[in-house]
C-alpha atoms as a PDB file:
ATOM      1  CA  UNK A   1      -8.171 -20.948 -52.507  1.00  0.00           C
ATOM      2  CA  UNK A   2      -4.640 -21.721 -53.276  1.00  0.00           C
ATOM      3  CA  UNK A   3      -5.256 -21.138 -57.421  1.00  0.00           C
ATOM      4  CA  UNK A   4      -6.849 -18.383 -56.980  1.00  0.00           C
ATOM      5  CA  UNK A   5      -3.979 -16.803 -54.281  1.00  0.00           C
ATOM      6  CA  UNK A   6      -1.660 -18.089 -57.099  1.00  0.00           C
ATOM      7  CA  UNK A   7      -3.633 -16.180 -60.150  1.00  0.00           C
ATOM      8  CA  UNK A   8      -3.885 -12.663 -58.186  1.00  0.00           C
ATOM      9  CA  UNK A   9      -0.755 -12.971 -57.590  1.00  0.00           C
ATOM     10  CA  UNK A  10       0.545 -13.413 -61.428  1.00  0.00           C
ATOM     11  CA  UNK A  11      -1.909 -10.296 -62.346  1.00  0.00           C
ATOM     12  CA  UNK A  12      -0.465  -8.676 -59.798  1.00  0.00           C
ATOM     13  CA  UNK A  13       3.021  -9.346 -60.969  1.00  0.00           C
ATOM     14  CA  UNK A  14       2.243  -8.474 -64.079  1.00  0.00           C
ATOM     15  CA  UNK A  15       2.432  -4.490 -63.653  1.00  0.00           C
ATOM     16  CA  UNK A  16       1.583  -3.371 -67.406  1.00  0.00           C
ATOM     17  CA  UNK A  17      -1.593  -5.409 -67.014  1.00  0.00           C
ATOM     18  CA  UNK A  18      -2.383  -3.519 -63.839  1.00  0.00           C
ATOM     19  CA  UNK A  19      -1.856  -0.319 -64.765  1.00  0.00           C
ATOM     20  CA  UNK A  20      -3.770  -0.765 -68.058  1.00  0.00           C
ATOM     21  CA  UNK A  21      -6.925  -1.976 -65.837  1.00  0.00           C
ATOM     22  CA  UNK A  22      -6.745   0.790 -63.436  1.00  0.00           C
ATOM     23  CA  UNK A  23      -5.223   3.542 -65.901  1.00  0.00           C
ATOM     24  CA  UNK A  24      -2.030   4.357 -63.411  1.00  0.00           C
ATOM     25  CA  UNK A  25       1.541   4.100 -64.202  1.00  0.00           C
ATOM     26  CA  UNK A  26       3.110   2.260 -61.734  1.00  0.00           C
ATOM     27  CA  UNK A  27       6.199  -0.227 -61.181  1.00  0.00           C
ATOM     28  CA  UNK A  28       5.830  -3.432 -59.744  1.00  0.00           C
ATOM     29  CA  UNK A  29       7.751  -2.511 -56.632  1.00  0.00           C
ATOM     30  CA  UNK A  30       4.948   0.484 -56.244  1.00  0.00           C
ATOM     31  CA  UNK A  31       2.252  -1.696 -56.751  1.00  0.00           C
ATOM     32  CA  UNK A  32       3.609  -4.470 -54.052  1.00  0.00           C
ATOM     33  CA  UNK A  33       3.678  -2.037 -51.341  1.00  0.00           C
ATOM     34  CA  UNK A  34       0.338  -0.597 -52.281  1.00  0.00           C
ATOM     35  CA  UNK A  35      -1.215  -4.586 -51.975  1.00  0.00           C
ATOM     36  CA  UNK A  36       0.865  -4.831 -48.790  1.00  0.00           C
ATOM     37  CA  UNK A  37      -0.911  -1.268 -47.470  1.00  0.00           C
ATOM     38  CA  UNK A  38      -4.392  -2.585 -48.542  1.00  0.00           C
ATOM     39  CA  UNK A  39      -3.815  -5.808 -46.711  1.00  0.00           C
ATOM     40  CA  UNK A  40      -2.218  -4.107 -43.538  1.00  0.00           C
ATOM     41  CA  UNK A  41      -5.538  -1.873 -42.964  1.00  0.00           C
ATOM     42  CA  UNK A  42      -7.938  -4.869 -43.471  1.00  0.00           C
ATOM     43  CA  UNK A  43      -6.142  -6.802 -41.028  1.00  0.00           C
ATOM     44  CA  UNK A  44      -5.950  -4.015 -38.677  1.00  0.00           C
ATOM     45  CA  UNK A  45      -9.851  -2.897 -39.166  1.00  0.00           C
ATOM     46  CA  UNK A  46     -10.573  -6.337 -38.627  1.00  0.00           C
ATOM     47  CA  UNK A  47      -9.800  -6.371 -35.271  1.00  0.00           C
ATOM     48  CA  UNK A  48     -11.847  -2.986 -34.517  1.00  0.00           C
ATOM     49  CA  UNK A  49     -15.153  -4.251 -35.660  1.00  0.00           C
ATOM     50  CA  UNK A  50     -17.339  -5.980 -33.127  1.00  0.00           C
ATOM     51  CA  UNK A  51     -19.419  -8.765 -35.213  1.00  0.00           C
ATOM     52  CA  UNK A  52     -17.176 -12.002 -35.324  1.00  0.00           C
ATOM     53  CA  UNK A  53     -18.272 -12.811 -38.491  1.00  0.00           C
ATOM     54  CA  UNK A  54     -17.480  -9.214 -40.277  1.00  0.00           C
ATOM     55  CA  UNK A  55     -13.821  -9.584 -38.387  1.00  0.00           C
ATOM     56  CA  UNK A  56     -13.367 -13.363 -40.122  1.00  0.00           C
ATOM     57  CA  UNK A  57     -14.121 -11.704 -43.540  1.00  0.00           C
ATOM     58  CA  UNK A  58     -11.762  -8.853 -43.383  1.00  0.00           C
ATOM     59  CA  UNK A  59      -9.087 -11.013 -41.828  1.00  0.00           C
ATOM     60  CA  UNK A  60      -9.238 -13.084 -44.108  1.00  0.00           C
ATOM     61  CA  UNK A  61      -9.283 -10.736 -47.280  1.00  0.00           C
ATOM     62  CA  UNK A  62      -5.963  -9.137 -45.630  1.00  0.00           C
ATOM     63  CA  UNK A  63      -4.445 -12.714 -44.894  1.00  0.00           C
ATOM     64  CA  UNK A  64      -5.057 -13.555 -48.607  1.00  0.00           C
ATOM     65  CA  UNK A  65      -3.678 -10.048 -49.670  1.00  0.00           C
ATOM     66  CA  UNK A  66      -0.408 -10.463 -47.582  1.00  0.00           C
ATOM     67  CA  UNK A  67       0.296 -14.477 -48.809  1.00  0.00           C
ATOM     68  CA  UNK A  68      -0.169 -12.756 -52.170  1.00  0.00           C
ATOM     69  CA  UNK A  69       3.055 -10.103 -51.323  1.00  0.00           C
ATOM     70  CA  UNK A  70       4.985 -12.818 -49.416  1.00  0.00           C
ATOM     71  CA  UNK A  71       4.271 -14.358 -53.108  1.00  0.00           C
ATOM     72  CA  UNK A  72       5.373 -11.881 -55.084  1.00  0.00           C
ATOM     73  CA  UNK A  73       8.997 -10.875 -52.496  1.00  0.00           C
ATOM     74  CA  UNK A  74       9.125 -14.140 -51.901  1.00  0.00           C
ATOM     75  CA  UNK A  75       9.196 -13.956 -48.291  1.00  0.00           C
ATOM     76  CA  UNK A  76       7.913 -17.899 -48.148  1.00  0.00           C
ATOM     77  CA  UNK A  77       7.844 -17.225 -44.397  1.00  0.00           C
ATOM     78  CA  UNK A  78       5.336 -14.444 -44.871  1.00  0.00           C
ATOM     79  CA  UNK A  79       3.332 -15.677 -47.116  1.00  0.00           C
ATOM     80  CA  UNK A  80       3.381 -19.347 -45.663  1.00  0.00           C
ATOM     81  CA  UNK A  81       1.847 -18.166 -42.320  1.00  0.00           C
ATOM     82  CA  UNK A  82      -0.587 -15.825 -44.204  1.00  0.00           C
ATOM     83  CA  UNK A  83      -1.784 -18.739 -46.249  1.00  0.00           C
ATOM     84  CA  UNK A  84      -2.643 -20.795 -43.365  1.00  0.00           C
ATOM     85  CA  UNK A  85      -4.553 -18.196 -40.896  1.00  0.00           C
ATOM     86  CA  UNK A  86      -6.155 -17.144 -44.353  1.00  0.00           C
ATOM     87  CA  UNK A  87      -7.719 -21.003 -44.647  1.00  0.00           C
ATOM     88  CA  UNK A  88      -8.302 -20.590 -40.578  1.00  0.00           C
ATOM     89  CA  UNK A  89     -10.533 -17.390 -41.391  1.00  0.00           C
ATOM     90  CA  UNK A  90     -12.180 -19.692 -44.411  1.00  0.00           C
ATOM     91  CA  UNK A  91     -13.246 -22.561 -42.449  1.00  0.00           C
ATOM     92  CA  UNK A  92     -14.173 -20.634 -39.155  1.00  0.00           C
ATOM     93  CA  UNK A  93     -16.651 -18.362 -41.711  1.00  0.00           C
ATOM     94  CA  UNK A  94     -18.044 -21.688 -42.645  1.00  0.00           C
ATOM     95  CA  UNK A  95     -18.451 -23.123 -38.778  1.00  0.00           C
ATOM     96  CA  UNK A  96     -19.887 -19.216 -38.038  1.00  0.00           C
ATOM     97  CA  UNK A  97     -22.765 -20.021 -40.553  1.00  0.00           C
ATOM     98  CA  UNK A  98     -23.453 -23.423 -40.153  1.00  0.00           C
ATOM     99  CA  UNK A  99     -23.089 -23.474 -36.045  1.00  0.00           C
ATOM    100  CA  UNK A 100     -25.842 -20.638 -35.022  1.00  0.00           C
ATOM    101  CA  UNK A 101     -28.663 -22.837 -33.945  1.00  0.00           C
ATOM    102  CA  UNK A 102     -29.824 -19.839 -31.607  1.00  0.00           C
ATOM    103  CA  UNK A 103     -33.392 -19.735 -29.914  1.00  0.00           C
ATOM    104  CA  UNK A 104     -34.985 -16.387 -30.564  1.00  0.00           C
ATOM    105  CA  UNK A 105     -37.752 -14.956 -27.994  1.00  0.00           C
ATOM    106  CA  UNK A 106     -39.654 -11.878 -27.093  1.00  0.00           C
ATOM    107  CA  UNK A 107     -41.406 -11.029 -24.650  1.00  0.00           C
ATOM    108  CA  UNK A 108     -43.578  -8.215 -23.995  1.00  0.00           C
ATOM    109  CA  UNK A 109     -42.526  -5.584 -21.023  1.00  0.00           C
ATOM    110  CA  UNK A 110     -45.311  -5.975 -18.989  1.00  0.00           C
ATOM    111  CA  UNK A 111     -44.331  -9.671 -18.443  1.00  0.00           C
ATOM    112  CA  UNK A 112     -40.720  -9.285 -18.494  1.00  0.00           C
ATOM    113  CA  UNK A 113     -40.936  -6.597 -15.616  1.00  0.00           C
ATOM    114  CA  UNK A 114     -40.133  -2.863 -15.607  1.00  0.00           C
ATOM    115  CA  UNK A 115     -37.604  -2.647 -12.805  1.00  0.00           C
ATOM    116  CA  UNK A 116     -35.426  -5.484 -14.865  1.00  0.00           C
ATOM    117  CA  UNK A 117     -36.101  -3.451 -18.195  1.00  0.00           C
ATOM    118  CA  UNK A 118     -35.028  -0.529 -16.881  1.00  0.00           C
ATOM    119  CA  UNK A 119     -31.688  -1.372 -15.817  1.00  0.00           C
ATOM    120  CA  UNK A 120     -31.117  -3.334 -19.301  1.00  0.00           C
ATOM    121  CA  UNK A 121     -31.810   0.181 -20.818  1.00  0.00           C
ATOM    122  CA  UNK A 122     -29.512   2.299 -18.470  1.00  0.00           C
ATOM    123  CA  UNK A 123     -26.828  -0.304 -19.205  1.00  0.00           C
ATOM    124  CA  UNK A 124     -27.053   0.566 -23.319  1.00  0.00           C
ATOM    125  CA  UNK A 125     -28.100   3.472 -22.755  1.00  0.00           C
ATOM    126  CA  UNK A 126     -25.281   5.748 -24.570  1.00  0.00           C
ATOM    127  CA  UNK A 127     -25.831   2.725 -27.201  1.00  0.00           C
ATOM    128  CA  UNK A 128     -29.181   3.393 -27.642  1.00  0.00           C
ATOM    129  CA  UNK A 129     -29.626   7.309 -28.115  1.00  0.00           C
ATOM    130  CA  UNK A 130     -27.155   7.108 -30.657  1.00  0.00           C
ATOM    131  CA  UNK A 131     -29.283   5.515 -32.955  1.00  0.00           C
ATOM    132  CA  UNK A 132     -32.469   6.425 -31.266  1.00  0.00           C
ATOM    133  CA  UNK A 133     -32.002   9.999 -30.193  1.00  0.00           C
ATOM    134  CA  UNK A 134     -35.340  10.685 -30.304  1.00  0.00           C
ATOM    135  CA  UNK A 135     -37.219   8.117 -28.386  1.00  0.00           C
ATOM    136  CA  UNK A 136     -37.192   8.600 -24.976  1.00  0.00           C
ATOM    137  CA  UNK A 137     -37.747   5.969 -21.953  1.00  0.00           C
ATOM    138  CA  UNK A 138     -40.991   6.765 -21.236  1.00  0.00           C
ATOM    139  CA  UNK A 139     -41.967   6.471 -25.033  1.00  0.00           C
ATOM    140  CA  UNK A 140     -41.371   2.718 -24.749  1.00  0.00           C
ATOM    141  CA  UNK A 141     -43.138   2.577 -21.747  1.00  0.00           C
ATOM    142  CA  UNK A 142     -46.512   3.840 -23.882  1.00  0.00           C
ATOM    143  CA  UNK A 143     -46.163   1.780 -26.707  1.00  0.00           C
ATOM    144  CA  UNK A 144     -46.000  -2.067 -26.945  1.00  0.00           C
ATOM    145  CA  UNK A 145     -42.498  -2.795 -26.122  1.00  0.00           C
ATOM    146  CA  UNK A 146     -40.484  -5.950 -26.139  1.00  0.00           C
ATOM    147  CA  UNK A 147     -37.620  -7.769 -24.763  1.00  0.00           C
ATOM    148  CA  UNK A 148     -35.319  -9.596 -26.857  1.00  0.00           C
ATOM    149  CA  UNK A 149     -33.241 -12.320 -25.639  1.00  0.00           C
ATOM    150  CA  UNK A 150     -31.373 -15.057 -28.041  1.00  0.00           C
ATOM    151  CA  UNK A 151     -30.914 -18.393 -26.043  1.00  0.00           C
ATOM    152  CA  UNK A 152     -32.467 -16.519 -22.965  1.00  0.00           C
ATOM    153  CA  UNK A 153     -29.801 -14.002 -22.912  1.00  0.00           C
ATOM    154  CA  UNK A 154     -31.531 -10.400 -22.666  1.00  0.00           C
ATOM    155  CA  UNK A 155     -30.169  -8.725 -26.214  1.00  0.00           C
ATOM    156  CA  UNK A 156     -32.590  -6.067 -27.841  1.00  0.00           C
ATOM    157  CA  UNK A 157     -35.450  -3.606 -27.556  1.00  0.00           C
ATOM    158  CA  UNK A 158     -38.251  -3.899 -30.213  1.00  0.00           C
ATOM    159  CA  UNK A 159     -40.978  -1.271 -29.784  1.00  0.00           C
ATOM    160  CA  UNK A 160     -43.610  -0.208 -31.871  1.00  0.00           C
ATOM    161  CA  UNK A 161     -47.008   2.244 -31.610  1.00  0.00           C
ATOM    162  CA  UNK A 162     -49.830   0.567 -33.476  1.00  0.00           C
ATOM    163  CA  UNK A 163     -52.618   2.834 -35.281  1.00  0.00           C
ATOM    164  CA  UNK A 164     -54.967   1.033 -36.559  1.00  0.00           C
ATOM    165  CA  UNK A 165     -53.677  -1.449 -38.926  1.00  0.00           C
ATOM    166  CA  UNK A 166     -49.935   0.361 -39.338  1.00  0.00           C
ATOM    167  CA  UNK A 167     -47.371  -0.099 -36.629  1.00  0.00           C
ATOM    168  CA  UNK A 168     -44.537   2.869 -36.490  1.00  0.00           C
ATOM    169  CA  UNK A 169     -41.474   1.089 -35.305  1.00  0.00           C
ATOM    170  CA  UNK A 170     -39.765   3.711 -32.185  1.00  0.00           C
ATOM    171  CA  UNK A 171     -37.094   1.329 -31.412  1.00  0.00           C
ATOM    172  CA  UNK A 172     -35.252  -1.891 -32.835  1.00  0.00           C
ATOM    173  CA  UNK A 173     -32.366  -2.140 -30.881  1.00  0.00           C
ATOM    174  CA  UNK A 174     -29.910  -5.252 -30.365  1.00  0.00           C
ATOM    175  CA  UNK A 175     -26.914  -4.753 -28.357  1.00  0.00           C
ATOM    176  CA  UNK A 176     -23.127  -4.724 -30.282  1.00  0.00           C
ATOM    177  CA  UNK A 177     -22.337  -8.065 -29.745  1.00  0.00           C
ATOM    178  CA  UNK A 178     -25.384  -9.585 -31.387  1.00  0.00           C
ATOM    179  CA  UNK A 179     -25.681  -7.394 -34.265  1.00  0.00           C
ATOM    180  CA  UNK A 180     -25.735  -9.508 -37.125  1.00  0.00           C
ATOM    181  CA  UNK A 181     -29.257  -9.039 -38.153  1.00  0.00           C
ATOM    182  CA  UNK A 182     -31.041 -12.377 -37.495  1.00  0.00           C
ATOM    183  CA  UNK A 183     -32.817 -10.779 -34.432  1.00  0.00           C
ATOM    184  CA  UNK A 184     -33.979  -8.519 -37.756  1.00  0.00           C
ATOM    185  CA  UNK A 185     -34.871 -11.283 -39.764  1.00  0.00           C
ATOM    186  CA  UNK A 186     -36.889 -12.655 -37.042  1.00  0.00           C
ATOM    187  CA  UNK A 187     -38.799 -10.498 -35.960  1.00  0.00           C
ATOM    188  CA  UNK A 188     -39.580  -8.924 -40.303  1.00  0.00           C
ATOM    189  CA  UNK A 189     -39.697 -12.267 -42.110  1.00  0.00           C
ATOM    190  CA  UNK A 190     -39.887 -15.433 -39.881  1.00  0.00           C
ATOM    191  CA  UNK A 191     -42.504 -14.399 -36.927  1.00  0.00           C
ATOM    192  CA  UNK A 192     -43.752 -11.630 -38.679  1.00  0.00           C
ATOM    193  CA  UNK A 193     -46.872 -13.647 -38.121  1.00  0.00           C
ATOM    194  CA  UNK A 194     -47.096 -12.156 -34.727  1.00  0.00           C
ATOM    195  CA  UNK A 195     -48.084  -8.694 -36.082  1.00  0.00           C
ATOM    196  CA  UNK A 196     -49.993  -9.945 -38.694  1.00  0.00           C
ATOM    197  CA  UNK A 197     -52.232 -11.266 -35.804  1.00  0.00           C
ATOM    198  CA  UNK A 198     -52.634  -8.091 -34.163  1.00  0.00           C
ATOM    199  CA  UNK A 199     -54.221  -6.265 -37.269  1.00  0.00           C
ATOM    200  CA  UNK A 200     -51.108  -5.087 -38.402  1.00  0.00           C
ATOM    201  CA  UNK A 201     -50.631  -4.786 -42.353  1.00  0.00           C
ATOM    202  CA  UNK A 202     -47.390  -2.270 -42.284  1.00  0.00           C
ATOM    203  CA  UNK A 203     -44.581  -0.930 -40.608  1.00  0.00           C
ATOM    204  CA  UNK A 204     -43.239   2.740 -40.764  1.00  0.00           C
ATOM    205  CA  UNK A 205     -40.236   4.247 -39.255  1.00  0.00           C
ATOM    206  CA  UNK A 206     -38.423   7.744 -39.184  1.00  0.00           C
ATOM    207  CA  UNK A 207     -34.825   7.877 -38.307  1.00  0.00           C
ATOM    208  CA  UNK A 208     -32.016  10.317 -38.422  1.00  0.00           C
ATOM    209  CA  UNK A 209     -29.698   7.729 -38.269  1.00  0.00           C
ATOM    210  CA  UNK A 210     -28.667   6.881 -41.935  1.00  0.00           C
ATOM    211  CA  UNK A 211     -26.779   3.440 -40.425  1.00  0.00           C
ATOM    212  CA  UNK A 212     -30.342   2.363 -38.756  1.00  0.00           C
ATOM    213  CA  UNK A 213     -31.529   3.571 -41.972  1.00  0.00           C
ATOM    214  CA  UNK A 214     -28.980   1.150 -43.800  1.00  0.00           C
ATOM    215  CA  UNK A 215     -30.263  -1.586 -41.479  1.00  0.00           C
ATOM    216  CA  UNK A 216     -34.044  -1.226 -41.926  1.00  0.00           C
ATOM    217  CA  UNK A 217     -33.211  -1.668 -46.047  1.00  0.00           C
ATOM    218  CA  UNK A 218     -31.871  -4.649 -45.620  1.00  0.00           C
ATOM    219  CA  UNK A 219     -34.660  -5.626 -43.494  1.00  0.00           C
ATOM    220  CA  UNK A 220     -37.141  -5.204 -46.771  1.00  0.00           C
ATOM    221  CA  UNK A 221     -38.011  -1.636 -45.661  1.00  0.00           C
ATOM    222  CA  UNK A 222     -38.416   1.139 -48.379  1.00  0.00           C
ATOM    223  CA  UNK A 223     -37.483   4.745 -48.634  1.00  0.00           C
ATOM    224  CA  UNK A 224     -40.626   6.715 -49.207  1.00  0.00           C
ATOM    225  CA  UNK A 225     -39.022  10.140 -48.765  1.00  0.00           C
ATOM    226  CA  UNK A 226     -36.378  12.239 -46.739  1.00  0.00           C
ATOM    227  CA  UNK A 227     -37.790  15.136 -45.484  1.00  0.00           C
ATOM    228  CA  UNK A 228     -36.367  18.512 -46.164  1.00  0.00           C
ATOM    229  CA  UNK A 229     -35.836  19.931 -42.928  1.00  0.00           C
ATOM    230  CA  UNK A 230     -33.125  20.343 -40.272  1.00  0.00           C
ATOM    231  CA  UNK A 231     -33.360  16.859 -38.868  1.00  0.00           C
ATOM    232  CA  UNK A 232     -33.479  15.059 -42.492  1.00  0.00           C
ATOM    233  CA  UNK A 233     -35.504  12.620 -41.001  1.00  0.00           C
ATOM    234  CA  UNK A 234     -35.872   9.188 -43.434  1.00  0.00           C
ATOM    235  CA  UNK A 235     -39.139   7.891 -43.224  1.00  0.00           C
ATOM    236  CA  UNK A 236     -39.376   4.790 -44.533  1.00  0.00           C
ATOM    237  CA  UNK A 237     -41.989   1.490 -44.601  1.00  0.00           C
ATOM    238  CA  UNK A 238     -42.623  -2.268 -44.925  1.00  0.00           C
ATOM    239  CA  UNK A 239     -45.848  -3.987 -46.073  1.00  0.00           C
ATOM    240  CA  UNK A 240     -46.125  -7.318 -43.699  1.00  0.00           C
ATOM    241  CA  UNK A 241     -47.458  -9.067 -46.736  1.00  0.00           C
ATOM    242  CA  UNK A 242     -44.264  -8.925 -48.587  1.00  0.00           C
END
């Protein structure tokens, strides 16, 4: 980390070779405080965003941005301090990825228990509708609905409505604070199994929601088409066998 701090910061310092890249004109005092703005917002977005892993990265991209100013002014003080909670970031991303030995579980409703269910949902419930505006309570309480705990602690909604041997996904919910998509990656790659074993050869989903939308992509899902209408609903699928 400390050669590459130390190479930024001679391109940086080296304002002819900037400006050529990115076709500005610029002096080097203009392009300090323009590093020291970029590095001020990722520091302060990283402690809006609600995934402890996203706020590491973006810490740590606007630690690594300041020690690269405190370089360049030489404000050792600045760029001393930066240095070291930039290498705190580093190694706690590395802990973050290596530690998570979490238990993954769901269960369906009718064993869970309605009364408990309910209350989960009221509790998220501004959550929810925001990225499931269509799907009302007593939708999940037709379809096959699930609970979703990690290490027993009650975290998600996964619902689907099977038709014969495709299964439209109404709801894949997982509260803020455990959205980092491995409750995804269970239940779409690693126990996908489970569907498999109830006839089910593909998933389809519509949204409105072009975040849920984002999510479901990453997932393995596939655009087959936005609709042209009002609600620009994305509809989009996922064959189990992939």
């Amino acid at each position: 980390m400390e050669n590459t701090i130390a190479t930024a910061a001679a391109v940086v310092s080296n304002s002819g070779a900037v400006n050529g890249i990115l076709g500005l004109n610029l002096t080097a005092g203009q392009l300090y405080e323009i590093l020291s703005l970029v590095a001020s917002i990722l520091t302060a977005v990283s402690l809006t965003v609600k995934s402890l892993y996203k706020m590491r990265w973006l810490n740590l991209f606007g630690c690594i941005g300041f020690t690269i100013y405190g370089v360049l002014i030489q404000a050792w003080p600045l760029a001393i301090v930066n240095f070291y909670i930039a290498i705190i970031d580093a190694l706690g991303i590395i802990k973050l990825k290596n530690s998570d030995k979490s238990t993954f579980y769901f269960g369906e409703l009718g064993d869970i228990g309605e009364k408990y269910f309910e209350q989960f949902y009221q509790f998220y419930e501004d959550d929810i509708r925001s990225f499931f505006p269509d799907v009302s309570y007593s939708d999940l309480e037709i379809a096959k609905t699930y609970v979703l705990f990690r290490d027993m602690i009650p975290v998600g909604i996964f619902s689907i409505k099977q038709q014969d041997k495709v299964a439209q996904v109404l709801m894949d919910y997982v509260v803020p604070r455990y959205r980092d998509g491995q409750f995804g990656f269970t239940m779409y790659v690693k126990k996908v199994y489970v569907f498999r074993d109830l006839g089910i050869t593909k998933f389809e989903a519509f949204t409105r929601v072009q975040a849920h939308a984002d999510y479901l992509k990453k997932m393995g899902f596939t655009v087959i088409k936005e609709e042209d209408s009002e609600e620009k609903r994305i509809h989009l699928v996922k064959k189990l066998n992939e």
